[in-house]
Protein backbone atom coordinates (compact mmCIF):
# COMPACT_ATOMS: atom_id res chain seq x y z
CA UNK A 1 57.43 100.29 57.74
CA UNK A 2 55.27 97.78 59.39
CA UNK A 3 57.48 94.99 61.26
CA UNK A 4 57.06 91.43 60.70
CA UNK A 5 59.35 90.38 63.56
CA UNK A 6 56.37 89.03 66.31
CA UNK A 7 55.62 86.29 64.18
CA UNK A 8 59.44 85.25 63.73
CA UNK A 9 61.22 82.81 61.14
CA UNK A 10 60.21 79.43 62.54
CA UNK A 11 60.76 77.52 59.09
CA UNK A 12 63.90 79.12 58.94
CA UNK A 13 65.05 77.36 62.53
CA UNK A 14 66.54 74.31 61.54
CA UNK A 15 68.76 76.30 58.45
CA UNK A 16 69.94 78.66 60.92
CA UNK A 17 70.42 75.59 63.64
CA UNK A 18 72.75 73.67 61.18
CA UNK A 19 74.73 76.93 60.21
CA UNK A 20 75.07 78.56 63.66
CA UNK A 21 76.43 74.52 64.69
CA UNK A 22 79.06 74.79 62.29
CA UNK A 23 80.21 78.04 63.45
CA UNK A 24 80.22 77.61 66.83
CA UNK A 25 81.98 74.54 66.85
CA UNK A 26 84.80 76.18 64.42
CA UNK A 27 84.17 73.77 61.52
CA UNK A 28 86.51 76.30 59.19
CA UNK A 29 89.14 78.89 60.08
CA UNK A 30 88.08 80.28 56.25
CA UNK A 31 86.65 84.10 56.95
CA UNK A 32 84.82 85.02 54.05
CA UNK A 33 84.80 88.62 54.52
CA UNK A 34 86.79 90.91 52.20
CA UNK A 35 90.32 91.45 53.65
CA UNK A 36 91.70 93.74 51.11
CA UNK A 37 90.99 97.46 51.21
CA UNK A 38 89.20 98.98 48.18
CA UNK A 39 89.87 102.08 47.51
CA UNK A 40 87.12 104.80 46.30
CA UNK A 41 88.85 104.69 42.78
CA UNK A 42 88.31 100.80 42.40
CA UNK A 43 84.54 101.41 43.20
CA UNK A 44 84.66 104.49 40.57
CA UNK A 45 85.98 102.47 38.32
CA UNK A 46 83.18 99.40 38.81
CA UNK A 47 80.86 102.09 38.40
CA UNK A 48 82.38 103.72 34.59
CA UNK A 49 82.67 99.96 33.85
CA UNK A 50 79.08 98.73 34.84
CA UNK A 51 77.37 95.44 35.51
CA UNK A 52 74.64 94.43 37.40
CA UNK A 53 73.19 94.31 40.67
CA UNK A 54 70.66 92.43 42.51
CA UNK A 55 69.05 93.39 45.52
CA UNK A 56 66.77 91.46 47.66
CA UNK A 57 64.80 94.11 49.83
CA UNK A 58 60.91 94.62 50.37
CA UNK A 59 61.33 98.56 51.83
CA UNK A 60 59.34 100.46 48.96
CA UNK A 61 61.49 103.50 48.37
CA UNK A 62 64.06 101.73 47.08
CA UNK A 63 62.31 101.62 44.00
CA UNK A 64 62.87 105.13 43.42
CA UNK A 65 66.56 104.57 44.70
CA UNK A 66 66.88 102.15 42.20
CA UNK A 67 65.95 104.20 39.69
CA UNK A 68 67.77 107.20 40.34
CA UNK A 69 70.93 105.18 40.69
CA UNK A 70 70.77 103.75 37.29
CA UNK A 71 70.38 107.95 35.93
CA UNK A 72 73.36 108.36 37.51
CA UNK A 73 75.07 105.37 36.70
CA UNK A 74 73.53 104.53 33.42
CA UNK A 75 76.08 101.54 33.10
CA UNK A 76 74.60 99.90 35.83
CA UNK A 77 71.32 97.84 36.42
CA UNK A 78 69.76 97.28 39.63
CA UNK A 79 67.69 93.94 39.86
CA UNK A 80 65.35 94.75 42.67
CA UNK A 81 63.96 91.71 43.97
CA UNK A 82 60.62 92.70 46.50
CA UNK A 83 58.19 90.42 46.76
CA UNK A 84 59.30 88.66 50.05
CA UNK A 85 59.44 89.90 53.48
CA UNK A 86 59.40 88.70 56.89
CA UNK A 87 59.94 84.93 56.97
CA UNK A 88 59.89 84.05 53.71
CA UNK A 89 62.25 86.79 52.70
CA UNK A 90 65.54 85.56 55.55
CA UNK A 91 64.40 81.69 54.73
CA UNK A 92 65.30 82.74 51.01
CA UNK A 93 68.58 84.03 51.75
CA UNK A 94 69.45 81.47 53.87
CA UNK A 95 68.43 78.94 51.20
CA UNK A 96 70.46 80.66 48.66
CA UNK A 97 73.72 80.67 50.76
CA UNK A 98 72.93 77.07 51.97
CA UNK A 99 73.03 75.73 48.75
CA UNK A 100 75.76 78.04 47.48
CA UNK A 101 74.13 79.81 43.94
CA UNK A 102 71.75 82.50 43.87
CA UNK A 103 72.55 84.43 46.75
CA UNK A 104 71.93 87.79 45.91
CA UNK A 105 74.87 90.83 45.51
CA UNK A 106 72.82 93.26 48.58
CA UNK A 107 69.99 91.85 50.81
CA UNK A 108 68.12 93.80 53.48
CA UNK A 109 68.58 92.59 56.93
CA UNK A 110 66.80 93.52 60.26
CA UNK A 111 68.81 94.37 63.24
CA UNK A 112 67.71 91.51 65.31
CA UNK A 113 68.54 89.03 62.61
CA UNK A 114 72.39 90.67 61.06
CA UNK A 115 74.26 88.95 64.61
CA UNK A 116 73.05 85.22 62.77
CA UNK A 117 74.27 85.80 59.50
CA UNK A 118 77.41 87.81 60.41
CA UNK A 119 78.68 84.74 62.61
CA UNK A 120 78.25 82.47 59.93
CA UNK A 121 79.86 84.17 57.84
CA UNK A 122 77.35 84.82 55.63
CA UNK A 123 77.91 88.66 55.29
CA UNK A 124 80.99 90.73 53.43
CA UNK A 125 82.75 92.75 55.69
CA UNK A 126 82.30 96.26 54.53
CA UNK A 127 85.39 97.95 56.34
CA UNK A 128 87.81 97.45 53.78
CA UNK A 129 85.49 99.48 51.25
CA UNK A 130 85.48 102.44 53.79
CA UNK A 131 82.15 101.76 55.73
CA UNK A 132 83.82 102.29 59.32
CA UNK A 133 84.46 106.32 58.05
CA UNK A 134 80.54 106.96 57.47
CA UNK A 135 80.04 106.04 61.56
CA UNK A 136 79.90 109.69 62.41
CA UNK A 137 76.87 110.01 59.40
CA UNK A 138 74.41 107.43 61.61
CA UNK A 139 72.97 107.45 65.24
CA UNK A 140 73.98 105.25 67.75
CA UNK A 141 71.67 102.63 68.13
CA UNK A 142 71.81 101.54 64.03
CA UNK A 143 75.33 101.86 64.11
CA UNK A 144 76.07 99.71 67.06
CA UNK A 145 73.75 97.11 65.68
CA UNK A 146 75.43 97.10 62.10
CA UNK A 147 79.03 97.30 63.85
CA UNK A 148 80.94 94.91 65.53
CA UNK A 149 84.30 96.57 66.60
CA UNK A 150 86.39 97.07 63.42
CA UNK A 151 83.69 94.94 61.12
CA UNK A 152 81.02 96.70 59.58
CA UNK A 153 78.28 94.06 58.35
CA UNK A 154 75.87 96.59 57.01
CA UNK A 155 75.04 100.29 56.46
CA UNK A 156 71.88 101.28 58.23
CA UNK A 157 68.93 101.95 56.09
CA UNK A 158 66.16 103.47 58.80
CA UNK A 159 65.96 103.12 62.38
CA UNK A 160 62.86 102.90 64.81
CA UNK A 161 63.62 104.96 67.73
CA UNK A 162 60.53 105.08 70.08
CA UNK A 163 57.77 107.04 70.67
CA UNK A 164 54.08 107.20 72.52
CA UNK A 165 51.79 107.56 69.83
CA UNK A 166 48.48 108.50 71.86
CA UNK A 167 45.15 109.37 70.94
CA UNK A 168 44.27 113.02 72.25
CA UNK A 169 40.39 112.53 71.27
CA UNK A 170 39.96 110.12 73.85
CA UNK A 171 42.53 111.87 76.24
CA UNK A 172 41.17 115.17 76.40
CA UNK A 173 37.16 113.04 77.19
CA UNK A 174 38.36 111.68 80.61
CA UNK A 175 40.77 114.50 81.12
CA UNK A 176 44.13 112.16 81.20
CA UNK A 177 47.11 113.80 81.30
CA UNK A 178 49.48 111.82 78.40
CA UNK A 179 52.30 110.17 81.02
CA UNK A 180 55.83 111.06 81.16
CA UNK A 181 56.86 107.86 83.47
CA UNK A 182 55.22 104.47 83.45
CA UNK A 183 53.53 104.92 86.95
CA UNK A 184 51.83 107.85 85.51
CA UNK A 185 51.26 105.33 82.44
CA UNK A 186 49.95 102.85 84.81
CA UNK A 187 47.12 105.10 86.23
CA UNK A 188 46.15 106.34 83.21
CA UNK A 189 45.66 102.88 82.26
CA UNK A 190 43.30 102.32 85.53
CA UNK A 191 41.35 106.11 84.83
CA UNK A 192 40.55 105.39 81.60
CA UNK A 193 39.49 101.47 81.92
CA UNK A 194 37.06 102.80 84.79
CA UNK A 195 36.05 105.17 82.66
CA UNK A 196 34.71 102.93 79.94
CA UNK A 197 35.48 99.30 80.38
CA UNK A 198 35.42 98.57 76.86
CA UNK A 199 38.62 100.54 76.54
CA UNK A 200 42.24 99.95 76.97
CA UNK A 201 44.90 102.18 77.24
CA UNK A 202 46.97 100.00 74.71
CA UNK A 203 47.21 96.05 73.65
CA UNK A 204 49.46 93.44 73.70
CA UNK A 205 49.07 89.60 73.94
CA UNK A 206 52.87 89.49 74.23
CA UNK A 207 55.75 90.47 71.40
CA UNK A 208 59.06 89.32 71.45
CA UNK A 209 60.50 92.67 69.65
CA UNK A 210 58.26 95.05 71.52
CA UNK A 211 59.49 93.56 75.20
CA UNK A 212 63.20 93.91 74.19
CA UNK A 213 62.57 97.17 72.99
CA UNK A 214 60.99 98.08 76.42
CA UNK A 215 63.94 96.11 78.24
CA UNK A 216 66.34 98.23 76.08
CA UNK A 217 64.60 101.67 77.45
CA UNK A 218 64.59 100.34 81.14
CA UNK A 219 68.35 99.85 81.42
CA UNK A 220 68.22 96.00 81.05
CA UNK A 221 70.80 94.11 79.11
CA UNK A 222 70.04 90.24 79.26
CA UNK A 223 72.33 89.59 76.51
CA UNK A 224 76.09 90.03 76.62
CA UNK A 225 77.55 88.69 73.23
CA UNK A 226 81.15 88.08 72.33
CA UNK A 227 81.75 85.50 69.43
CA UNK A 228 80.36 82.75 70.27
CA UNK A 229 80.82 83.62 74.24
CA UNK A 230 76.97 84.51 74.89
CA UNK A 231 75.35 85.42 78.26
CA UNK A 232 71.47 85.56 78.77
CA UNK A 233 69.98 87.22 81.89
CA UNK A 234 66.95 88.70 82.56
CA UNK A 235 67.07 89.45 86.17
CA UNK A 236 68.67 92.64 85.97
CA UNK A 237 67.49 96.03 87.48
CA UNK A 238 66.16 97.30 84.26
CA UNK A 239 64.40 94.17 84.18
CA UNK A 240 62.37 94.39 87.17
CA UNK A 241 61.33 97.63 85.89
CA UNK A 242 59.45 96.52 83.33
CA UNK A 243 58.26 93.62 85.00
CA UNK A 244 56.60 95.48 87.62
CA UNK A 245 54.44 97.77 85.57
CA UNK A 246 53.70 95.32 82.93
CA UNK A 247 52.51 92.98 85.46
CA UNK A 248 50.14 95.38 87.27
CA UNK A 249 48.99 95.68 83.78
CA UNK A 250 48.10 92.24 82.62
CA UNK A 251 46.79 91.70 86.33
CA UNK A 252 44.62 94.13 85.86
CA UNK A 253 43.20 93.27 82.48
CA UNK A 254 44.17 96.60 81.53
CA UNK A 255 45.59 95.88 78.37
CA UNK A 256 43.23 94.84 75.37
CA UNK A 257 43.71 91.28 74.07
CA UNK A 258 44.49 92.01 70.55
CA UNK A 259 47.24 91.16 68.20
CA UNK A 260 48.81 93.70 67.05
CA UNK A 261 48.53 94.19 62.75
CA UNK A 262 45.12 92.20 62.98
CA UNK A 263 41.45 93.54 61.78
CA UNK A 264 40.75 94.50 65.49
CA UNK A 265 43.69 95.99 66.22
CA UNK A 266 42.88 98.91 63.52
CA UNK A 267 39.39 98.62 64.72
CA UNK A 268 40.36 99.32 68.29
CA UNK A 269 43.21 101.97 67.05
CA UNK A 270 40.25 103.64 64.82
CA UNK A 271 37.59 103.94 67.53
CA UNK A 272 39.61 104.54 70.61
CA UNK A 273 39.48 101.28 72.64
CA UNK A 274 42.94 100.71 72.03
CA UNK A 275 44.08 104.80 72.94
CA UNK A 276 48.23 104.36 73.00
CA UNK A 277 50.74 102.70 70.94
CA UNK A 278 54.26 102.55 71.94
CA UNK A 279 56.55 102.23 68.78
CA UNK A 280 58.80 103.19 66.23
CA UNK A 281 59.01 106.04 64.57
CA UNK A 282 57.96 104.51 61.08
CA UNK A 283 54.23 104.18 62.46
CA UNK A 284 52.95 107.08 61.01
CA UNK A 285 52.37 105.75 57.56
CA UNK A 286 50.52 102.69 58.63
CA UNK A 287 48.21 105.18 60.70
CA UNK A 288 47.64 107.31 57.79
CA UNK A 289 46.84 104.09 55.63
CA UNK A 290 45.50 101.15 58.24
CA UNK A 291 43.24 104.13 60.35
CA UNK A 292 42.09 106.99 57.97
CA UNK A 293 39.24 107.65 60.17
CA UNK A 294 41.12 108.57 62.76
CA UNK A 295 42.80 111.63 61.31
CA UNK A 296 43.68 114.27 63.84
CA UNK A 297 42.95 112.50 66.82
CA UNK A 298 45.78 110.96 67.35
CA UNK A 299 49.53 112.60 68.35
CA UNK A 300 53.10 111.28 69.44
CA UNK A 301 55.06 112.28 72.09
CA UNK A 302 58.64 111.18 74.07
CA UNK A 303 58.41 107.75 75.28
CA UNK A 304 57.46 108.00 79.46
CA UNK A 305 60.21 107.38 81.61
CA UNK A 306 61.01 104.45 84.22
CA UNK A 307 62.82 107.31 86.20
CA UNK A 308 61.53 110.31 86.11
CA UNK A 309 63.51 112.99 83.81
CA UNK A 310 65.15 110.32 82.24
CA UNK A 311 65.10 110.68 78.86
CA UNK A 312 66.70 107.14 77.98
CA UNK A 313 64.81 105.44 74.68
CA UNK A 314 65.13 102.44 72.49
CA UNK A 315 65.02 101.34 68.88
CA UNK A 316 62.12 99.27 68.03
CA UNK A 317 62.35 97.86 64.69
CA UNK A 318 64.91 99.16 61.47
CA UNK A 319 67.14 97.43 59.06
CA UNK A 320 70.19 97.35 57.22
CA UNK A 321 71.63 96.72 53.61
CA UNK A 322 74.30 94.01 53.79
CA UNK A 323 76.79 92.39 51.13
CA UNK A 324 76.08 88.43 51.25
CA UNK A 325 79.23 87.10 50.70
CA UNK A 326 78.45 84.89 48.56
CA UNK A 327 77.36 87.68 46.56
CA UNK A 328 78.82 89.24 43.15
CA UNK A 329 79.99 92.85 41.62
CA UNK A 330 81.30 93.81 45.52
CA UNK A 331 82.66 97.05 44.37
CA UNK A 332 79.16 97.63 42.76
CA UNK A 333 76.81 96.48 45.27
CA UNK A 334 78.80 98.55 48.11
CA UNK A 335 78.13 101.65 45.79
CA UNK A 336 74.58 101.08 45.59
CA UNK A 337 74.39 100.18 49.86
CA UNK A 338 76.24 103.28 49.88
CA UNK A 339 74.31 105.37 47.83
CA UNK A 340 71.18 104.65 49.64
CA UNK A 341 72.00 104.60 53.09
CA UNK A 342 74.77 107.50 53.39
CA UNK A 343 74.30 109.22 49.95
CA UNK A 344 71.97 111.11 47.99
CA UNK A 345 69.37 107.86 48.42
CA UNK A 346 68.79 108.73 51.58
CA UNK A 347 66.61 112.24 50.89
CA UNK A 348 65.07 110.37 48.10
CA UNK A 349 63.80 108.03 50.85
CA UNK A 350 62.97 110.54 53.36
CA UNK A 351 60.77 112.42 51.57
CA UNK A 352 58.54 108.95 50.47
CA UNK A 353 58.16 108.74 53.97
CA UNK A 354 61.24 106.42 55.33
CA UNK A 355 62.59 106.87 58.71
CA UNK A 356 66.22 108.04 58.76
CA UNK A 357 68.85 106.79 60.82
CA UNK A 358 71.24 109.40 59.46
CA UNK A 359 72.23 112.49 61.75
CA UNK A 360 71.85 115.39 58.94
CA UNK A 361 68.56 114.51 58.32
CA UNK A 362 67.63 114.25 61.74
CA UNK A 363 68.97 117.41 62.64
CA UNK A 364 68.02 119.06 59.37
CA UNK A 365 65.48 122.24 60.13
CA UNK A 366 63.72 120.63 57.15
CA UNK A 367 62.76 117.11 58.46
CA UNK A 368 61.99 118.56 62.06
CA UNK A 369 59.21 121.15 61.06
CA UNK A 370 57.15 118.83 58.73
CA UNK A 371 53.75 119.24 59.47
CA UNK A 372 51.46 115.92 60.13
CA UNK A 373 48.46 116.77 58.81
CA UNK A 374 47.02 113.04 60.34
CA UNK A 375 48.43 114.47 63.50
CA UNK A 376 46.55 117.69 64.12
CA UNK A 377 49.63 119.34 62.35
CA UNK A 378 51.83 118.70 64.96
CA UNK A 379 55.61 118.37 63.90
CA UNK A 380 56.01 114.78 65.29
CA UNK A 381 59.63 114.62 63.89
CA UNK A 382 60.61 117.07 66.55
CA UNK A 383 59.53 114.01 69.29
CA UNK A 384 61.33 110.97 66.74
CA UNK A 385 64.82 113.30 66.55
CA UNK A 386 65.45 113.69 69.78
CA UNK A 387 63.94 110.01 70.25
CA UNK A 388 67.09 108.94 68.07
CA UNK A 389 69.59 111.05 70.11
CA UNK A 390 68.46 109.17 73.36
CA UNK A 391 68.77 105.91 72.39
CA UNK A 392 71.64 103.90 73.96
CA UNK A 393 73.96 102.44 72.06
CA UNK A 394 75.38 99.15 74.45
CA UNK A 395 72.61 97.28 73.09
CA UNK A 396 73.22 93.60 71.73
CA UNK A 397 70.81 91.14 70.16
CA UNK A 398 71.21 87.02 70.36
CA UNK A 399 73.08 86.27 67.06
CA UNK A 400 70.33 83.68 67.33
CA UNK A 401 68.01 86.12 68.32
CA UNK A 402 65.44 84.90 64.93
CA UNK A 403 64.88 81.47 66.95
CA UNK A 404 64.93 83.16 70.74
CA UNK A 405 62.19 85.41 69.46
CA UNK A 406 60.52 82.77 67.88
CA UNK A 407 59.48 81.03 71.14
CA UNK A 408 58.56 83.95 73.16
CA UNK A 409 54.96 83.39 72.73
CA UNK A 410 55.68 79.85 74.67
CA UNK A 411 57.53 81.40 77.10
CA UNK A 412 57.11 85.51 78.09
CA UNK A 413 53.58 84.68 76.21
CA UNK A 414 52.01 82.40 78.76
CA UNK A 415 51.82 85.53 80.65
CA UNK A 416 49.67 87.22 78.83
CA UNK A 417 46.91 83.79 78.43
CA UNK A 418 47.83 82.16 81.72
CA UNK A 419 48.46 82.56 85.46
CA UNK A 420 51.78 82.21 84.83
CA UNK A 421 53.94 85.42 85.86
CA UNK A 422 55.70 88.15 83.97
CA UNK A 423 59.16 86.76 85.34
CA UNK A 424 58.44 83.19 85.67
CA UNK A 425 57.83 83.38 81.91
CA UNK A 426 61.02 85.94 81.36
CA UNK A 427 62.81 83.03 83.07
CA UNK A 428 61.41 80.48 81.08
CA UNK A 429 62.66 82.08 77.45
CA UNK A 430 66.23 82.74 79.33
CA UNK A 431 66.36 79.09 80.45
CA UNK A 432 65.17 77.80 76.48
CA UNK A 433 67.44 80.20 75.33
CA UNK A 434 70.26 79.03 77.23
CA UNK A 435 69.63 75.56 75.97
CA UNK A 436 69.16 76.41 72.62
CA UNK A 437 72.41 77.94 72.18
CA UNK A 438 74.34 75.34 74.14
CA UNK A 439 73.28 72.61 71.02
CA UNK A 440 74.66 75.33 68.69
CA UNK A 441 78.12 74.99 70.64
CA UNK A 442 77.87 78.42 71.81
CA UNK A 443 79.50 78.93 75.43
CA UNK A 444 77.20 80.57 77.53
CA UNK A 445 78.27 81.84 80.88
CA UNK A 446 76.57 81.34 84.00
C-alpha cells in the first residue's frame, strides 16, 4: 500500500475550510448519524432482499472482496469505484457531499483524514449496526483512530504499524550493527556516511505523516482533540526526542536529499545509498515491485527505541471503510464494510498481500511464519505482529489534520532546505496550525 499522504489534499482546502466553519460554529444541531439500532436480522434481511452498493476505494484486494461477496450474496452488486486515490479521491467525496447527490454508499478513508469528515458530519455512525462489539477483533492503534468514545465512524481495513526495513548487504560491508535505539541509529548513520560519502543511512526532505509517526513512537502528543476543543503542542518530552536526533541528522547531511516515491528514491533503495527505511508494515510489496534488484538484501526488524528496551511503536499509514451519510442501502453497505474488515474478506485480503489490523490474523501461526523470499526468507511478519501489539493507542490526529499536513513542507520543511531549525520549524506548523483552526471556529487552548 504505498501512501499518498506527503503530498496532502491542497485543492481540497477550501471544501474542507467551508465545512469544518460550519461545524465549528454549530450552524445545525441536525446529527446525521444513524440513531436507531439495527439489528443483525434487518441487515440479513437487506442482504435476502438485495440492491446495490457502491464503493469508492483504490486498495486492490477489494476487487476480489467484491467478488466473493456478490457469490455469497448473489442478490447484491457491488459498484467498485477505483480509479482515484490520494487527493483526487477525498476532493471527490467531499464534492459529492458538498453538493448533496452522488455520494457514494462506503468510501475508504485514511486515518489522518476520518477526524474531518466525522465532525462534519459527513460519516454514518456505525454503532447502532453493532460496530462497537467487533473492538476486541482490531488492534489498538486502528481502533482508536476509527473510534471516538461510543461512535464508531469506520471499521479498520489495514494498519501500518512500524518497522526498520534495512539493507543487510550494505550492513554486513562496513560491519554496522542494525540499531535498537536512535543513538545507536545516529552512529550508524555517521559509520556508514564515512564509509562511503555517497551513501546515506536513509532519506527524507521532510514528511508530514512520517514525523507524526515518529512523534507518536517518542511519547509526544501535540494534539489533544475534543469536539471542536483542540490543543496543538509540540514542545513536549517526546518531542524533544525526536528533535534531537533528527537534528544531528540533517546537521550532519546524513540523510540523502531524496523524495521519497521518486525515480531516485528506488534508485538509491536499489543500490544501497539510501540503506534504511523506517515504515509501515505494507512496504514489502512496493519493495518486491519498485526494487526487484534488490532481492535478498534487504530485511526488517523492530523499530529502534528512544529509550532503550522500550518497545513503544507507531502506526504509519492505514485506512478505514466508512458509511458517508449521505450514502444509500445502510443495512447493505455496513454488510459489505463488515464483511471485509471483520469477516471472511479479511483472509481474502491477507493472502493478496494486505496488511491486517485484525488480532486473529496477527496472532495466527499462519501469517507469522510466512517466508519472504525478497527478504532472505526471513519471516518479517514475526517483527510487523508484535509491531502492532506495541503501538499506543492515546493517539489523536487534527480533525483538520488534511490541511495541517498540507503545509508542513512550509513549515517542519524549511528544515530540511534551510538553516532554519528542527523546532523553530515544529513551532512554526503549531503556530499556522493554531491559526488555521481558530478561522474554522475551533477553540484551541493555550
Amino acid at each position: 500500500m504505498r501512501r499518498t499522504t506527503g503530498r496532502l489534499l491542497r485543492g481540497l482546502a477550501l471544501l474542507s475550510t467551508l465545512a469544518l466553519g460550519a461545524t465549528a460554529c454549530g450552524s445545525s444541531d441536525d446529527d446525521s448519524s444513524d440513531t436507531k439500532a439495527v439489528s443483525a436480522g434487518d441487515i440479513q434481511a437487506a442482504l435476502k432482499k438485495g440492491g446495490s452498493v457502491t464503493v469508492w476505494a483504490w486498495e486492490p484486494t477489494l476487487k476480489s472482496v467484491a467478488a466473493d461477496f456478490e457469490k455469497k450474496y448473489p442478490k447484491v452488486k457491488i459498484n467498485l469505484v477505483s480509479e482515484r486515490s490520494g487527493d483526487k479521491h477525498y476532493t471527490a467525496l467531499s464534492n459529492a457531499i458538498s453538493a448533496g447527490k452522488g455520494v457514494p454508499d462506503v468510501a475508504q478513508v485514511e486515518y489522518f483524514a476520518l477526524g474531518q469528515y466525522s465532525l462534519t458530519k459527513g460519516l454514518s455512525d456505525l454503532a447502532p449496526y453493532g460496530a462497537g462489539k467487533l473492538a476486541s477483533k482490531f488492534t489498538p492503534g486502528p481502533w482508536n483512530a476509527v473510534s471516538d468514545g461510543d461512535k464508531v465512524y469506520g471499521l479498520p481495513m489495514d494498519s501500518g504499524p512500524m518497522a526498520l526495513f534495512y539493507n543487510k548487504k550494505v550492513f554486513d560491508k562496513y560491519k554496522i550493527a542494525v540499531p535498537t535505539t536512535w543513538d545507536e541509529y545516529l552512529d550508524a548513520a555517521r559509520k556508514l556516511h564515512k564509509a562511503d560519502p555517497k551513501a546515506y543511512i536513509a532519506n527524507d526532505l521532510g514528511d508530514a505523516g512520517f514525523t507524526t509517526s515518529m512523534l507518536w513512537q517518542a511519547g509526544s502528543r501535540p494534539y489533544k482533540v475534543d469536539g471542536t476543543k483542540v490543543a496543538i503542542n509540540f514542545d513536549d518530552a517526546g518531542a524533544k526526542k525526536f528533535e534531537t536526533v533528527w537534528q544531528k541528522l540533517i546537521s550532519e547531511k546524513l540523510l540523502a536529499p531524496v523524495s521519497g516515491w521518486t525515480d531516485d528514491w528506488y534508485k538509491g533503495l536499489g543500490d544501497g545509498t539510501i540503506a534504511t527505511l523506517a515504515t509501515g508494515a505494507w512496504m514489502p510489496a512496493n519493495f518486491e515491485t519498485g526494487v526487484p534488484n534488490a532481492k535478498g538484501d534487504w530485511r526488517a526488524a523492530a523499530m529502534p527505541a528512544w529509550t532503550k528496551g522500550d518497545k513503544a511503536s507507531a502506526e504509519n499509514g492505514g485506512s478505514s471503510l466508512a458509511l458517508p451519510a449521505l450514502g444509500k442501502n445502510k443495512e447493505l453497505a455496513y454488510a459489505f464494510v463488515e464483511y471485509a474488515n471483520a469477516g471472511d474478506g479479511v483472509a481474502t485480503r491477507v493472502s493478496e498481500g494486505a496488511f491486517p489490523a485484525t488480532v486473529a490474523e496477527l496472532q495466527s501461526t499462519e501469517f507469522k511464519n510466512k517466508e519472504f523470499p525478497y527478504f532472505g526468507g526471513q519471516k518479517a511478519n514475526e517483527i510487523f505482529a508484535e509491531s502492532a501489539a506495541n503501538v499506543a493507542d492515546d493517539w489523536s490526529y487534527l480533525p483538520f489534520q488534511p490541511y495541517a499536513n498540507s503545509i508542513f513542507n512550509d513549515t517542519v520543511g524549511k528544515a530540511y532546505v534551510s538553516s532554519t531549525t528542527l523546532a523553530d520549524g515544529l513551532k512554526a506548523w503549531q503556530e499556522a496550525s493554531v491559526k488555521y483552526g481558530e478561522e474554522q471556529g475551533f477553540t484551541i487552548e493555550k
